[in-house]
Protein backbone atom coordinates (compact mmCIF):
# COMPACT_ATOMS: atom_id res chain seq x y z
CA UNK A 1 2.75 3.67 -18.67
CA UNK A 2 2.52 6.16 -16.19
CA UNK A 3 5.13 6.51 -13.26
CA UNK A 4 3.71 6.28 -9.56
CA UNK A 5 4.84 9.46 -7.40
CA UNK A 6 5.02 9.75 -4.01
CA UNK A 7 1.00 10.73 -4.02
CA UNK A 8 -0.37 7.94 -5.03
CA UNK A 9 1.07 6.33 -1.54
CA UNK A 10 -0.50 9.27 0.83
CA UNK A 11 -3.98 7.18 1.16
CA UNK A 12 -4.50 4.11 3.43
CA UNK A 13 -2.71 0.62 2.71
CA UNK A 14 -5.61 -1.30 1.55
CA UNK A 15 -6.75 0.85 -1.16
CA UNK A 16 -2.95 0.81 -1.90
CA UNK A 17 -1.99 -2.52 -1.78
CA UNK A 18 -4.92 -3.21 -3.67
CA UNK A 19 -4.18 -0.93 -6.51
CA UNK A 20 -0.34 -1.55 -6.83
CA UNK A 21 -1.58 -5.47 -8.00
CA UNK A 22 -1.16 -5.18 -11.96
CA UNK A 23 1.77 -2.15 -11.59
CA UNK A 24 5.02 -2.55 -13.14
CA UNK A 25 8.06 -2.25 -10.34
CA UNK A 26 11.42 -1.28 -11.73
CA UNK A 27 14.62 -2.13 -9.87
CA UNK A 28 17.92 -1.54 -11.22
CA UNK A 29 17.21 -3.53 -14.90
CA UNK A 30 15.00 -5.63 -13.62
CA UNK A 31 11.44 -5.64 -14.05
CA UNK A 32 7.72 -7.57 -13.01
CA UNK A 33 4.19 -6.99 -13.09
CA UNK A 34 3.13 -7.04 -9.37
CA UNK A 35 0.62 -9.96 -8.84
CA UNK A 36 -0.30 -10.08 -5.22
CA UNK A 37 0.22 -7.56 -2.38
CA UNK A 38 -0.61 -7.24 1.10
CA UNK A 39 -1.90 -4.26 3.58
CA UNK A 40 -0.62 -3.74 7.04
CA UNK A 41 -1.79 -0.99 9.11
CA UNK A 42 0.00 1.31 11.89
CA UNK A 43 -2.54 1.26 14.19
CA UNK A 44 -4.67 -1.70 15.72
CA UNK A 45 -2.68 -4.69 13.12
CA UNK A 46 -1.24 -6.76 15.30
CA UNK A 47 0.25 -8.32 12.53
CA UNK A 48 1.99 -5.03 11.42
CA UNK A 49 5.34 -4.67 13.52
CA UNK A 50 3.94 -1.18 14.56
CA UNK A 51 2.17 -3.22 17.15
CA UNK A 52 5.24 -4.72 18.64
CA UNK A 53 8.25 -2.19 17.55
CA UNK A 54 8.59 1.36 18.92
CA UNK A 55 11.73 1.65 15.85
CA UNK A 56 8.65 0.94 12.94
CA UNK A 57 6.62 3.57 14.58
CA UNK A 58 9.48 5.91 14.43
CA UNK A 59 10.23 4.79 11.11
CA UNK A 60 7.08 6.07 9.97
CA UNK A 61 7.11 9.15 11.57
CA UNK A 62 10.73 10.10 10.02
CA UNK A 63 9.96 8.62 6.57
CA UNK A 64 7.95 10.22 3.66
CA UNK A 65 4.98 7.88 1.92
CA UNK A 66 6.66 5.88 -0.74
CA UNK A 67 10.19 4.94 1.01
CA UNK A 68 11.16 1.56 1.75
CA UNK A 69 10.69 -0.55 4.65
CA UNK A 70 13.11 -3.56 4.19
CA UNK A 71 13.90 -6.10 7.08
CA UNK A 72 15.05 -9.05 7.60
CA UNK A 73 12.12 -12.26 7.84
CA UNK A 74 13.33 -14.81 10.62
CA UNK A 75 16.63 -13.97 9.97
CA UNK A 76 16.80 -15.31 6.55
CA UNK A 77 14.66 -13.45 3.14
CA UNK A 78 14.90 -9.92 3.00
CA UNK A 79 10.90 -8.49 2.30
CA UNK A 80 10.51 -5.03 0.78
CA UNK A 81 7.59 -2.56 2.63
CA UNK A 82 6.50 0.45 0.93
CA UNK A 83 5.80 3.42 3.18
CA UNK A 84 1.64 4.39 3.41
CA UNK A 85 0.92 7.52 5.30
CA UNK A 86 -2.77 8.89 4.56
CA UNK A 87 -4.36 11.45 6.47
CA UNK A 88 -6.21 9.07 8.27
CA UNK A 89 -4.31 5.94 8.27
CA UNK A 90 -0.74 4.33 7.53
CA UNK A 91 0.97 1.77 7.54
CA UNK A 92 2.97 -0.61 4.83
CA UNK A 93 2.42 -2.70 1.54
CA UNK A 94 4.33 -5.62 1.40
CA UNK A 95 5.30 -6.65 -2.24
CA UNK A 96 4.48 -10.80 -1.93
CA UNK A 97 4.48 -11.97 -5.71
CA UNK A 98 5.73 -10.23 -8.96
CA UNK A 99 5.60 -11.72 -12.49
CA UNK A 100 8.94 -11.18 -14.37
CA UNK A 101 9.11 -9.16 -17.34
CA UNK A 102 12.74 -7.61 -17.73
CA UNK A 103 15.77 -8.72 -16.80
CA UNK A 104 14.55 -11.94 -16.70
CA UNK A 105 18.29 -13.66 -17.35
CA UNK A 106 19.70 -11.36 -13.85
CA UNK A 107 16.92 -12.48 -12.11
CA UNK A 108 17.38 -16.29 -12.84
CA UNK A 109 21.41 -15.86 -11.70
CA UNK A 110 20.32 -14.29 -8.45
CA UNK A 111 17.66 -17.18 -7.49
CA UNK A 112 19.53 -20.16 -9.29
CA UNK A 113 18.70 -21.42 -12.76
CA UNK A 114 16.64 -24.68 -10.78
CA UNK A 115 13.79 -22.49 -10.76
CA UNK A 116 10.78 -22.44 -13.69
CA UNK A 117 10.25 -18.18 -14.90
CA UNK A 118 7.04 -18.09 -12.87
CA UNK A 119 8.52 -18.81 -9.83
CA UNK A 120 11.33 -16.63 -9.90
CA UNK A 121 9.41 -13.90 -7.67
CA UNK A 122 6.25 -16.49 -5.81
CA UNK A 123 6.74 -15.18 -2.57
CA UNK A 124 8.63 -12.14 -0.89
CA UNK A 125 11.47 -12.92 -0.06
CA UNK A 126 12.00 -14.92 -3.74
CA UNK A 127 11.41 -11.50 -5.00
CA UNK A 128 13.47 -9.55 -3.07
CA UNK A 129 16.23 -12.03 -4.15
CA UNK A 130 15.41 -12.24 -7.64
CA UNK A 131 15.81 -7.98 -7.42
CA UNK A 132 18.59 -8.09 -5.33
CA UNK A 133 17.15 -6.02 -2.68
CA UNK A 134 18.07 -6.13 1.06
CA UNK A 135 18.79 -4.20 4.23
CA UNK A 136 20.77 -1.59 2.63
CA UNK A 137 17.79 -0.68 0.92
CA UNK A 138 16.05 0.29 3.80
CA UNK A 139 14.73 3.53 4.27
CA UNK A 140 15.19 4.34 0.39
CA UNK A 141 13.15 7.43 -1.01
CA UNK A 142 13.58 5.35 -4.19
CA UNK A 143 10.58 6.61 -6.21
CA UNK A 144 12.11 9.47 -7.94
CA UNK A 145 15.42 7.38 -8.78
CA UNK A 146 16.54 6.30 -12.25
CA UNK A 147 15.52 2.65 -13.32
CA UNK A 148 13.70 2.03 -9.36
CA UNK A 149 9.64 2.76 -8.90
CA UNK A 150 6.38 1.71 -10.27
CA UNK A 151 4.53 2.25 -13.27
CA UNK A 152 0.49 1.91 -13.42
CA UNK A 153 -0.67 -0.30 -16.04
CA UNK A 154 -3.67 -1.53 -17.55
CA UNK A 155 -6.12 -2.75 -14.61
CA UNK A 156 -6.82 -6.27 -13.72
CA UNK A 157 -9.41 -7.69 -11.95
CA UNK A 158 -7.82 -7.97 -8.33
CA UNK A 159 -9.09 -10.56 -5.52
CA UNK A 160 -8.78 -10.67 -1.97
CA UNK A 161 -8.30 -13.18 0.96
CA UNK A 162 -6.91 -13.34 4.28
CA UNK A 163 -2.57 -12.39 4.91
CA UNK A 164 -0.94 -15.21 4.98
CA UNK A 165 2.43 -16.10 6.78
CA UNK A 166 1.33 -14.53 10.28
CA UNK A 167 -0.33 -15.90 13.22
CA UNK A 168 -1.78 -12.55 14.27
CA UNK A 169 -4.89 -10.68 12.76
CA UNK A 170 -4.99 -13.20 10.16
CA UNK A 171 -9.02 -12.95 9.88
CA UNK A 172 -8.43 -9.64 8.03
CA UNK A 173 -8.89 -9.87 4.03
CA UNK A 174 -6.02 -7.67 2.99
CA UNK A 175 -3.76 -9.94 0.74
CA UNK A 176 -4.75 -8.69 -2.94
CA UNK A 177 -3.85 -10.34 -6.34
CA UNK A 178 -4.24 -11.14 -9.60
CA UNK A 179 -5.77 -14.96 -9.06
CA UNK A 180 -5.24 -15.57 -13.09
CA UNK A 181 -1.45 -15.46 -12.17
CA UNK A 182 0.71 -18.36 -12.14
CA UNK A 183 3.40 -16.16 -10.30
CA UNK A 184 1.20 -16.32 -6.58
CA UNK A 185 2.47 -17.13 -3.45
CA UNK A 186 -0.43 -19.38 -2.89
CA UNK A 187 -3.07 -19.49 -4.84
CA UNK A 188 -6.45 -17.24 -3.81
């Protein structure tokens, strides 16, 4: 497989977001195929917190493509952002649903062992958990460190439908995924 580099996040986040569904992502031992994705962009998404937050828009402009934007959901899951800055648009790519593949027994320990494999990482902030990622995280140029980044895989056919989990700019068709997945948020 072939690592991701900080290029392959200088383009919009749809084309993105849509691309990183069937890439490996790598996290300190731990590791799952991504299965679902979604696009926010910088400018115009009232669903992105760009619209709302002057600190996002700054966070963009210090950041390089490819960091990560971690915050805090309602004060309770942790959701991991990659950076997007194109030349004619940016923006983020949330990671929503990941399908374990290493590290499976860290993962389980982390989200409890009540839960079945494929639901281990349904859902961002289940994923962030199972990884252990949270705020410290944020603002990571973790692409170019040891055992952290993505690796491009075979491709899969890759669906779209409508973000979920906001009340804003929801008509948009920017969640991406891998409908044969059992590991979705919600199915397609």
């Amino acid at each position: 497989m072939k690592r991701l580099t900080r290029s392959f996040f200088q383009r919009d986040p749809v084309s993105c977001a849509r691309e990183l569904v069937g890439c490996h992502f790598r996290w300190d031992g731990c590791e799952m195929r991504i299965v679902e994705t979604e696009a926010y962009d910088a400018v115009g998404d009232e669903a992105c917190h760009t619209w709302l937050r002057q600190s996002s828009r700054d966070f963009i402009e210090r950041h390089r493509a490819g960091d990560a934007y971690v915050y805090l959901n309602y004060g309770v899951h942790w959701l991991f952002n990659i950076l997007v800055k194109g030349p004619e648009r940016s923006g983020f790519v949330l990671l929503r649903a990941g399908e374990p593949v290493g590290g499976i027994e860290e993962m389980r320990e982390r989200r409890g062992s009540k839960f079945k494999d494929p639901m281990l990482a349904a859902g961002p902030g289940r994923l962030t958990q199972a990884l252990g990622i949270h705020g410290e995280h944020h603002g990571e140029p973790f692409l170019r460190q040891s055992g952290r980044g993505f690796w491009q895989s075979e491709p899969v056919e890759t669906v779209s439908g409508p973000r979920i989990g906001i009340s804003k700019a929801v008509d948009l068709p920017w969640r991406f995924g891998d409908a044969s997945s059992n590991c979705l948020s919600r199915a397609f």
